[in-house]
Protein backbone atom coordinates (compact mmCIF):
# COMPACT_ATOMS: atom_id res chain seq x y z
CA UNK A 1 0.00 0.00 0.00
CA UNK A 2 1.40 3.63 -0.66
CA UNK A 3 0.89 5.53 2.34
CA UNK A 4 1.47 9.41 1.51
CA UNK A 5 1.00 12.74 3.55
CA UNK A 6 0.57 15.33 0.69
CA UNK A 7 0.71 19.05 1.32
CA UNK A 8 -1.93 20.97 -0.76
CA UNK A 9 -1.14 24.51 0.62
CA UNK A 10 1.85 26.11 1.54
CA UNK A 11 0.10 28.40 3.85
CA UNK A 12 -1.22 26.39 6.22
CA UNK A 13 -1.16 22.48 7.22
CA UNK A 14 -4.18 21.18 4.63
CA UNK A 15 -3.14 17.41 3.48
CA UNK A 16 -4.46 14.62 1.70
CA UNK A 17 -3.27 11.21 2.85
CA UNK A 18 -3.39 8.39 0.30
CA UNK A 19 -4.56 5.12 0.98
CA UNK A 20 -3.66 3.62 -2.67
CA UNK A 21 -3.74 -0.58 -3.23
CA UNK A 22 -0.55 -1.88 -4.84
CA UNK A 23 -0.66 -2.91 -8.39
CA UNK A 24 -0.92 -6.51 -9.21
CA UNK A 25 -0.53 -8.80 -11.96
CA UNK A 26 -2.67 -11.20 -9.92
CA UNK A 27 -5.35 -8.93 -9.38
CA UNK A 28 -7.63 -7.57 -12.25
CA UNK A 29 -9.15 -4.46 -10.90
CA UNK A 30 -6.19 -1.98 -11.53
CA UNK A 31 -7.88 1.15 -12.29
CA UNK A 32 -9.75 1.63 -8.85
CA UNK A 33 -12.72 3.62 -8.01
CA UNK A 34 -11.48 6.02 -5.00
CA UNK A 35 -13.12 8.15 -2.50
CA UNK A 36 -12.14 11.24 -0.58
CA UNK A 37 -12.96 11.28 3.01
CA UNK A 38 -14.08 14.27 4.93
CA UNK A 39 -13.81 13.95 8.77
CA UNK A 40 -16.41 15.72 10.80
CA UNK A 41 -14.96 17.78 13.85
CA UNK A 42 -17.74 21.18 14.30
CA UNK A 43 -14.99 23.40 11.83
CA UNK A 44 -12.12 23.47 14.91
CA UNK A 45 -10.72 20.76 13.88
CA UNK A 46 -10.91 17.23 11.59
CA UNK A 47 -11.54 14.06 14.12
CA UNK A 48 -9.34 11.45 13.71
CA UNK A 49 -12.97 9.20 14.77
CA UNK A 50 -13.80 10.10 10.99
CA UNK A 51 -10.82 9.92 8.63
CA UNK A 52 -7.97 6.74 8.85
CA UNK A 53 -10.82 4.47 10.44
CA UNK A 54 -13.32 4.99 7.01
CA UNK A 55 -10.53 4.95 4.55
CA UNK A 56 -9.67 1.18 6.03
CA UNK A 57 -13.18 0.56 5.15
CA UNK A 58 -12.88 1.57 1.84
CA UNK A 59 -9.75 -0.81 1.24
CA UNK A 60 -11.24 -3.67 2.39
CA UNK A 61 -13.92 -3.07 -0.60
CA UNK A 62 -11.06 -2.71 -2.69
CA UNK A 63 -11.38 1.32 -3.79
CA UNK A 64 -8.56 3.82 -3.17
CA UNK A 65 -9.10 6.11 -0.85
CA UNK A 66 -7.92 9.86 0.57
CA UNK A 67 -8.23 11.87 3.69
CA UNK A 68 -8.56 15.44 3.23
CA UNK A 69 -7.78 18.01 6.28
CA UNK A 70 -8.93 20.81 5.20
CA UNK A 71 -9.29 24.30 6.75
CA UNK A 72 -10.01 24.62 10.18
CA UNK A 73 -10.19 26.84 13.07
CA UNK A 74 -7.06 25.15 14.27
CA UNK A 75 -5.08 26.65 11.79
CA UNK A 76 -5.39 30.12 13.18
CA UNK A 77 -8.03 30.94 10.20
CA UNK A 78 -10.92 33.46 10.85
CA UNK A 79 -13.14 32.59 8.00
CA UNK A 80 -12.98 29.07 6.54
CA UNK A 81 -15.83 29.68 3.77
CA UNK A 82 -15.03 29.17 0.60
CA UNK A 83 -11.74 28.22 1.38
CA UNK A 84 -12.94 24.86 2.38
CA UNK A 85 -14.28 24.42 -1.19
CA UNK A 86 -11.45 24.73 -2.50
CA UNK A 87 -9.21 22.47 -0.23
CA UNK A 88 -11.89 19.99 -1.58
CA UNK A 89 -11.33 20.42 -5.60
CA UNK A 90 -7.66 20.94 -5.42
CA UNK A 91 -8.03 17.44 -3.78
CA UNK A 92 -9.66 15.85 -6.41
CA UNK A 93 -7.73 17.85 -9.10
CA UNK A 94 -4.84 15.87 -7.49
CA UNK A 95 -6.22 12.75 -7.65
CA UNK A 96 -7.56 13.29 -11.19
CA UNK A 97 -3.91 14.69 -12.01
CA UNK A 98 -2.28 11.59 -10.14
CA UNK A 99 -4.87 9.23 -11.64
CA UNK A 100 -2.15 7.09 -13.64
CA UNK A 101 0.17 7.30 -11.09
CA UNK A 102 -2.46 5.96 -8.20
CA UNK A 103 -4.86 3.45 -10.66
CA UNK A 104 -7.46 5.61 -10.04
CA UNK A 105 -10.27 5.81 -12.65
CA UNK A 106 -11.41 9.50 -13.08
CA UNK A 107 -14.82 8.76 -13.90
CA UNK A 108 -15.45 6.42 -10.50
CA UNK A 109 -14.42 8.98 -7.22
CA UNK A 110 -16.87 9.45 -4.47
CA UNK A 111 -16.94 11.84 -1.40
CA UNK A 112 -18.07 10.90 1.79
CA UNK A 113 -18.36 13.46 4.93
CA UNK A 114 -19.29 13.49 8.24
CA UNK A 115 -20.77 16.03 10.42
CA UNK A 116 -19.16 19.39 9.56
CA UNK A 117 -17.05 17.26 6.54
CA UNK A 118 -20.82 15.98 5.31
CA UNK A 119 -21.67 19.77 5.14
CA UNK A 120 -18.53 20.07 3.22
CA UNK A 121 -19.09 17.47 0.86
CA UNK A 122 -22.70 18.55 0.32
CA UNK A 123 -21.66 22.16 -1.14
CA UNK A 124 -19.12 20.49 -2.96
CA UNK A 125 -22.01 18.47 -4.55
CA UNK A 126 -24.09 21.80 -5.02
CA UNK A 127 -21.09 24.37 -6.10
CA UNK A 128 -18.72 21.84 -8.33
CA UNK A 129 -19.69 23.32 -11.48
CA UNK A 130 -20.61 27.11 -10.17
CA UNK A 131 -18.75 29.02 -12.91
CA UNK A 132 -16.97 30.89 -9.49
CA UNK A 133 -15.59 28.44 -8.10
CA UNK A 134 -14.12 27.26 -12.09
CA UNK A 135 -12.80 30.41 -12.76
CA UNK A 136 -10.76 30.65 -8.73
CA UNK A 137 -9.52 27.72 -9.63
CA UNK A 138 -8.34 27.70 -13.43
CA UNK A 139 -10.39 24.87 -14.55
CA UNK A 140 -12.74 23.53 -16.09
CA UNK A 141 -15.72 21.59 -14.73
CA UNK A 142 -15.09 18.24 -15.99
CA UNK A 143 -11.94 17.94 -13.78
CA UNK A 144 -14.52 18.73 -10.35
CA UNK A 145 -17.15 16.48 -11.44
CA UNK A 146 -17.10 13.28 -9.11
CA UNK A 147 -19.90 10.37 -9.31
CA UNK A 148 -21.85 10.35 -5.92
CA UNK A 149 -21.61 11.61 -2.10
CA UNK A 150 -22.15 10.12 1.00
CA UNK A 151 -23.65 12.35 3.45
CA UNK A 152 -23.20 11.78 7.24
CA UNK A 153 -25.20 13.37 9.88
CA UNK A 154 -24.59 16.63 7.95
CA UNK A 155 -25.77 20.28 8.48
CA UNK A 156 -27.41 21.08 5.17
CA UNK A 157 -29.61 24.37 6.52
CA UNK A 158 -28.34 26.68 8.77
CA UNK A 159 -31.23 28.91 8.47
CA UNK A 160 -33.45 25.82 9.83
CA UNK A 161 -30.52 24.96 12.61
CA UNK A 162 -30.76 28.65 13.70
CA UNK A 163 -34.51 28.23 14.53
CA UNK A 164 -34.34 25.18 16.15
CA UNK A 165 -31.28 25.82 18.31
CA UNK A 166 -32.86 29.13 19.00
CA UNK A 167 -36.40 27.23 20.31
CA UNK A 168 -34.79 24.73 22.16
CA UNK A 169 -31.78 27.60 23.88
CA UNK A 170 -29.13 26.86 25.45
CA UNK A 171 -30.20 22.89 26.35
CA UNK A 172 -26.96 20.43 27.55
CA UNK A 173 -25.64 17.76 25.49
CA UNK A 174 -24.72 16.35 29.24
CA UNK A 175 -21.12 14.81 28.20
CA UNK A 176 -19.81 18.05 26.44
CA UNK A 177 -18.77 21.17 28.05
CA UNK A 178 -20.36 23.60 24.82
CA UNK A 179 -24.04 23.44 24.22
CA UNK A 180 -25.24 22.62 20.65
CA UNK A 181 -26.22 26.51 20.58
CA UNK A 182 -22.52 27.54 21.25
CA UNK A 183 -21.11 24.96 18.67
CA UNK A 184 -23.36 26.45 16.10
CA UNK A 185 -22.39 29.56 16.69
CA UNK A 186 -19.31 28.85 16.43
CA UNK A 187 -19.59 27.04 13.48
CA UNK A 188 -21.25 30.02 11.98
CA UNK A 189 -18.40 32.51 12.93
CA UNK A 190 -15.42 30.32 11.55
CA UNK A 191 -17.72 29.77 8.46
CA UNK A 192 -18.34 33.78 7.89
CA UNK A 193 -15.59 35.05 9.81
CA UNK A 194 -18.50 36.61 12.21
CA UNK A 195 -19.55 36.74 15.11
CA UNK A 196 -22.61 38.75 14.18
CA UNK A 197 -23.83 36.49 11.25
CA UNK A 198 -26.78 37.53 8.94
CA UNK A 199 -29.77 35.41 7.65
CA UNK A 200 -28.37 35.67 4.51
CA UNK A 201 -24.99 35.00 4.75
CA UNK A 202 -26.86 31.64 6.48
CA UNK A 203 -29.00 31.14 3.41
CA UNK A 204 -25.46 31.58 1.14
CA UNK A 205 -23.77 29.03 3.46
CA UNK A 206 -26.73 26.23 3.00
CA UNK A 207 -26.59 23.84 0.42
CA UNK A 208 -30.45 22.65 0.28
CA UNK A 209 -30.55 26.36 -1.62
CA UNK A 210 -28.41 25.47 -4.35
CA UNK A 211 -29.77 21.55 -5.59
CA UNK A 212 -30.49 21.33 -9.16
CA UNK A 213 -29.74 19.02 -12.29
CA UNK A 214 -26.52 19.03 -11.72
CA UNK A 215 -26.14 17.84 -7.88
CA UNK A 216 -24.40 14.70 -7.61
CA UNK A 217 -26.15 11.68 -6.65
CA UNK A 218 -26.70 11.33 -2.69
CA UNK A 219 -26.55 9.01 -0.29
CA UNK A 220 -27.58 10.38 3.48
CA UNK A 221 -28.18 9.01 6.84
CA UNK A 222 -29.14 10.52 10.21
CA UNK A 223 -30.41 9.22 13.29
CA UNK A 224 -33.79 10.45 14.41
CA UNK A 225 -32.67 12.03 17.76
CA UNK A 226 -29.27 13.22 17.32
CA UNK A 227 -28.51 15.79 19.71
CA UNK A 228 -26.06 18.18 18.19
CA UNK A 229 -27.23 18.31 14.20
CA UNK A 230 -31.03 17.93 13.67
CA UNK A 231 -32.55 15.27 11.22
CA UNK A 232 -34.61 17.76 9.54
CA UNK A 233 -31.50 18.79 7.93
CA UNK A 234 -31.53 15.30 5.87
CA UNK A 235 -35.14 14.85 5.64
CA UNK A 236 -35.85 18.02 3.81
CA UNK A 237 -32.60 17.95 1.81
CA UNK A 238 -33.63 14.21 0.42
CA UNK A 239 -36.97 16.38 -0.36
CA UNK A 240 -35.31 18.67 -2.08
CA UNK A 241 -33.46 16.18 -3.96
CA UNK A 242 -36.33 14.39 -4.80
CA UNK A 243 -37.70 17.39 -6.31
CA UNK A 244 -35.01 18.13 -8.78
CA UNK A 245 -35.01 14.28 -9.56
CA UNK A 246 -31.43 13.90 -8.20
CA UNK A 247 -30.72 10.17 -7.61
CA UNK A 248 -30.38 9.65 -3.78
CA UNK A 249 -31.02 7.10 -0.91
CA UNK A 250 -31.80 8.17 2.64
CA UNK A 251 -31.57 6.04 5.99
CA UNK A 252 -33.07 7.46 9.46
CA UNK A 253 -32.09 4.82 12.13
CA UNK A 254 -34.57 5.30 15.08
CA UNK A 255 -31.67 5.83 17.76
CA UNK A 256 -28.54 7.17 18.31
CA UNK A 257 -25.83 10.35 19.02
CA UNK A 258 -24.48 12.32 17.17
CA UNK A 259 -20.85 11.69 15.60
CA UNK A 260 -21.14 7.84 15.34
CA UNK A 261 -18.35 7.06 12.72
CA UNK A 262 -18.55 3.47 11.58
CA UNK A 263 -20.66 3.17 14.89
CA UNK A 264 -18.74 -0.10 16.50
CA UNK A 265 -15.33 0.19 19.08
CA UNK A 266 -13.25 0.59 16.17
CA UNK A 267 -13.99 4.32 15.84
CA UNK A 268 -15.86 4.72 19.55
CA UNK A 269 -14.65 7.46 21.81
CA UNK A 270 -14.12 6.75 25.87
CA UNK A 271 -18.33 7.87 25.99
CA UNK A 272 -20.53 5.73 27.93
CA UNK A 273 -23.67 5.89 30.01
CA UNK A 274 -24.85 5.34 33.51
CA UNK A 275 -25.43 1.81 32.52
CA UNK A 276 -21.56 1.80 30.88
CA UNK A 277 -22.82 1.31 27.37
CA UNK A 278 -20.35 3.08 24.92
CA UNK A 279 -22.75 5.70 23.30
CA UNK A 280 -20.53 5.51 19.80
CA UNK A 281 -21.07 1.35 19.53
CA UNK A 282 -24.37 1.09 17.77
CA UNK A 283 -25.36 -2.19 16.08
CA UNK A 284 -28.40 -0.81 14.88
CA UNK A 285 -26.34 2.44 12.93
CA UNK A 286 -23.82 0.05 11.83
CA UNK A 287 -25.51 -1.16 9.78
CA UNK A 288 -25.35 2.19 7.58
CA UNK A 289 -21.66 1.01 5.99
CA UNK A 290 -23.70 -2.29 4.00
CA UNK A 291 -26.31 -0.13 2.71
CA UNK A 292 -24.02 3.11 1.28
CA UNK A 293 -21.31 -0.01 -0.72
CA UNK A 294 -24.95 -1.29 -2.05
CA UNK A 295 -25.91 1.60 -2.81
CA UNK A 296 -22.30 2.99 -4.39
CA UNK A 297 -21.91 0.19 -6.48
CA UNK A 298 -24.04 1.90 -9.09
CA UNK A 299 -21.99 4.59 -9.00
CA UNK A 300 -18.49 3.08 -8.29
CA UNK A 301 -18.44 -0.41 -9.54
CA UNK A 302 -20.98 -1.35 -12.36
């Protein structure tokens, strides 16, 4: 396996690792699909919970895969927005770029986020083509274009999160020092570089506003009481997608906190209840990994 820590900026430390599959004459897949993985972590940061632990997942299905740190708070950056975006294209111009190099077939990369990464990868889906972000870049649209995303527990509205945070107030998540009203906030100020944040600034932020023919193909799941990101989010972006006839699949698993990973010990934090049940090991969720490679096989494999 080539194992490789690239630097995509020379102003501040935004990598993407590799996770490529040696070449083999035994083996017939060569040119692999490949997927870049966007770790959750609120904007601050990119969680560890949500990056090397997925792209082992990938392997053992056989595609490529990347992690992508991209702009974060904890690079000493007051406004992340769209700088984000374009940590995320110059990482698959990269891997389009490196595509001989890696056995990576252009037409077959996914992107899968979590949390804050799953917003990440949703206005990628929204904005690839956006003649802006072409002409910041140099490029042309073709070399953006990817074949599906995989949307975890993401923040799609921000408008919506503002009036729900704002009519439950300042309610505990019990095991967290910041409320979900302070992260959100927070989130908000990193993303606009302030702390006095408009409604539409919000609106320009949320990627349910931009879905049209163009949006890549979807794949989203939630759990129907997470405590820090609100299902609505996914239930009325799958509407949304569903109205502009954008191929998508969308899983609501009854139970469940928010930031599960792969929801087993592999990626579970020291989190447990007064019963000592690790809240990140989830049998139930688990189960979301076999139903996004079903799904992605469309997309990836056939």
């Amino acid at each position: 396996m080539n194992l490789e820590v690239i630097n995509l900026r020379e102003d501040r430390p935004v990598t993407l690792t590799s996770y490529i599959i040696d070449k083999s004459s035994e083996i017939e897949w060569e040119k692999r699909p490949a997927v870049v993985i966007c770790p959750g972590g609120g904007f601050q940061m990119t969680s560890d919970r949500e990056a090397e632990p997925i792209a082992v997942s990938f392997l053992g299905k056989g595609y490529n895969a990347f992690v992508l740190r991209y702009t974060t708070g904890s690079m000493g950056v007051k406004k992340i927005y769209p700088e984000i975006l374009y940590d995320l294209a110059n990482a698959i111009i990269m891997i389009k770029n490196n595509a001989e190099k890696w056995n990576v077939d252009t037409e077959r990369i996914a992107i899968i986020g979590f949390s804050a990464g799953g917003t990440l990868a949703a206005m990628y889906s929204v904005h690839w083509h956006r003649e802006w972000l072409l002409s910041s870049l140099n490029v042309n649209s073709d070399i953006l274009k990817v074949a599906a995303v995989i949307l975890g527990y993401p923040t799609t509205d921000f408008e919506l999160m503002l009036k729900i945070i704002e009519e439950e107030g300042d309610k505990s998540l019990g095991f967290f020092d910041l409320t979900p009203k302070d992260i959100f906030y927070n989130k908000c100020s990193l993303l606009t570089g302030n702390d006095n944040f408009t409604n539409e600034q919000l609106k320009i932020l949320s990627p349910i506003n931009y879905i049209d023919d163009k949006t890549v193909p979807t794949f989203l799941w939630h759990t129907a009481n997470d405590d820090l990101i609100d299902v609505e989010n996914s239930l009325k972006y799958a509407c949304k997608l569903a109205s502009n006839n954008i191929p998508f699949e969308l899983h609501i698993f009854e139970d469940g906190i928010h930031g599960l990973s792969l929801a087993n010990k592999v990626t579970a934090a020291a989190l447990y209840d007064d019963k000592r049940n690790n809240l990140h090991i989830n049998p139930s969720v688990e189960k979301w990994t076999e139903l996004m490679y079903t799904w992605l096989k469309k997309y990836l494999e056939d």
